[in-house]
C-alpha atoms as a PDB file:
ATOM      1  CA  UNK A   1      -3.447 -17.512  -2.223  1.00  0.00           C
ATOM      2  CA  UNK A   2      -4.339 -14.155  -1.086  1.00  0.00           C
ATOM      3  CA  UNK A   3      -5.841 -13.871   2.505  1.00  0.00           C
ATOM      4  CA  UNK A   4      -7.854 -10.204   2.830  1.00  0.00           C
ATOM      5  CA  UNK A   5      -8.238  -9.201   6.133  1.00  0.00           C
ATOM      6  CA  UNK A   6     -12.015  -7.279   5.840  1.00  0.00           C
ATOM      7  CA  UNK A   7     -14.170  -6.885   2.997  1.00  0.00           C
ATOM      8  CA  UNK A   8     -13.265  -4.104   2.911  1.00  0.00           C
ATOM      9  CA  UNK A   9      -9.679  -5.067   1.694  1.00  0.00           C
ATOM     10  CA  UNK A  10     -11.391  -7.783  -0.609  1.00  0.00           C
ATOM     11  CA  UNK A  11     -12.835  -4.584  -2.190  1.00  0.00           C
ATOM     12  CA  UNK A  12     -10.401  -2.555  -2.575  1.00  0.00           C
ATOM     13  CA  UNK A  13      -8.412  -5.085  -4.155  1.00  0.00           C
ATOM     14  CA  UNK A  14     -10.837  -6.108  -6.790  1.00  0.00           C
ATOM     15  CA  UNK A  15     -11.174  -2.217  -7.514  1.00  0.00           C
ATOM     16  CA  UNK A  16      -6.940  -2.034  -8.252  1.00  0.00           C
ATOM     17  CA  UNK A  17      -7.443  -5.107 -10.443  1.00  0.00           C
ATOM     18  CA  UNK A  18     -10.677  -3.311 -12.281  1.00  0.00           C
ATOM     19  CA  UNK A  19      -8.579  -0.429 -12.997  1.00  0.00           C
ATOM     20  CA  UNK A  20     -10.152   1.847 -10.957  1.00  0.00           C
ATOM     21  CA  UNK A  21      -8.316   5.212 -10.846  1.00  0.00           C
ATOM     22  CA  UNK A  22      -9.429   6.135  -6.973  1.00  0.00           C
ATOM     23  CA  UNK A  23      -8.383   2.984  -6.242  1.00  0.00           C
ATOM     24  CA  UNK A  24      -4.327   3.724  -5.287  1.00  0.00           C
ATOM     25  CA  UNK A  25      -5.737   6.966  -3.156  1.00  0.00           C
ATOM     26  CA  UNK A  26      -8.139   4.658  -1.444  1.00  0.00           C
ATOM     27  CA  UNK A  27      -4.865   1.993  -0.857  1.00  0.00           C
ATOM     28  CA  UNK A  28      -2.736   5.019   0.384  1.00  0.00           C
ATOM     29  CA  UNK A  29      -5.132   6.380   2.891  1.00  0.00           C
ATOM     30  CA  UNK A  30      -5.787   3.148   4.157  1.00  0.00           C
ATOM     31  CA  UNK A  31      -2.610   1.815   4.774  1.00  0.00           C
ATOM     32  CA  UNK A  32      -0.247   4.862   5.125  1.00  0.00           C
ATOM     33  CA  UNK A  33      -0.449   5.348   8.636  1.00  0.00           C
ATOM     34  CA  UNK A  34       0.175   1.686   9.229  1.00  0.00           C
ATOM     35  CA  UNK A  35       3.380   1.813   6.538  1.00  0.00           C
ATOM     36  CA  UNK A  36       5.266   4.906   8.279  1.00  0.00           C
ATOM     37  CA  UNK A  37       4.328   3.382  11.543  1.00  0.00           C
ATOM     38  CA  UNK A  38       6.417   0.609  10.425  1.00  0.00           C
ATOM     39  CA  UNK A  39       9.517   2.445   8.686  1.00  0.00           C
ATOM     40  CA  UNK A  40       9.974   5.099  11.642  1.00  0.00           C
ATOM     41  CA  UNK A  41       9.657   1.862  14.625  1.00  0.00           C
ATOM     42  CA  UNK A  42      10.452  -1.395  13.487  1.00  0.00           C
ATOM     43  CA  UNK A  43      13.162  -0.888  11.018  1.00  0.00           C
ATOM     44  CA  UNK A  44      13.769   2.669  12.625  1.00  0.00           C
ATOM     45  CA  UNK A  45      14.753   4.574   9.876  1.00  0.00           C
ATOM     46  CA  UNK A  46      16.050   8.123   9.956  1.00  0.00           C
ATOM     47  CA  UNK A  47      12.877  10.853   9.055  1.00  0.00           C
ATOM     48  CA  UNK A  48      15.213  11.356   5.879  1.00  0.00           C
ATOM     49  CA  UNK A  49      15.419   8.117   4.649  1.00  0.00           C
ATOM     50  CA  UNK A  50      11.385   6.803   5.165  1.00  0.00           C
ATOM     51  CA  UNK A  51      10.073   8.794   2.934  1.00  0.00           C
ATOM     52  CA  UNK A  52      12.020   7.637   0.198  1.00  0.00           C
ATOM     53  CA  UNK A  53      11.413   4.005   1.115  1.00  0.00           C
ATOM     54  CA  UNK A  54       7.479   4.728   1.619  1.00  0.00           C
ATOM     55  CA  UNK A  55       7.391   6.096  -1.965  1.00  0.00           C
ATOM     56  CA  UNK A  56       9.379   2.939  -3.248  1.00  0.00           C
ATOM     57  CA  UNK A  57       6.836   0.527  -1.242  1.00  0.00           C
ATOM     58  CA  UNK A  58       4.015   2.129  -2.991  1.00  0.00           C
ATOM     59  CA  UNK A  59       5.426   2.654  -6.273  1.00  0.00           C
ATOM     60  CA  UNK A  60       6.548  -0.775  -6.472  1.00  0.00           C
ATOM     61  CA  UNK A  61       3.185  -1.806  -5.877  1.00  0.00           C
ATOM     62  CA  UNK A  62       2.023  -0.222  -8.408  1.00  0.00           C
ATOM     63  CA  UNK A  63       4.054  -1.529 -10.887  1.00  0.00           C
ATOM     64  CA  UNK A  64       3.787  -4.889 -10.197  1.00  0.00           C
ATOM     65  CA  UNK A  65       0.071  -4.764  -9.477  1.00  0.00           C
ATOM     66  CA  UNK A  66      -1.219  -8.608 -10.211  1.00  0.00           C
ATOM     67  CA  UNK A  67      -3.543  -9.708 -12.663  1.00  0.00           C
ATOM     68  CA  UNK A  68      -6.887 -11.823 -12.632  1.00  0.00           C
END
């Protein structure tokens, strides 16, 4: 079960599964900050290495984006 967090969340998610092409740029502003926040201090990687990992979160995402 999926547990949003805001409406706001509820809605963005039901515009990814709508196919709505803002939607990823709406995801990536939202949740960017909070992503390299997490690569740079909790699994401290190296300024070299997150953005590789940040693209791979995203794009992975992406690809496996769920289905009503």
């Amino acid at each position: 079960m999926i547990v949003f967090s805001t409406d706001e969340d509820r809605k963005l998610i039901d515009s990814i599964l709508a196919d709505d092409p803002n939607a990823w740029e709406k995801v990536l502003r939202r949740f960017s900050d909070m992503v390299w926040r997490i690569l740079l201090g909790r699994f401290r990687l190296s300024e070299d290495d997150a953005p590789d990992v940040f693209q791979e979160i995203f794009l992975t995402k992406l690809r496996l984006k769920p289905t009503r």
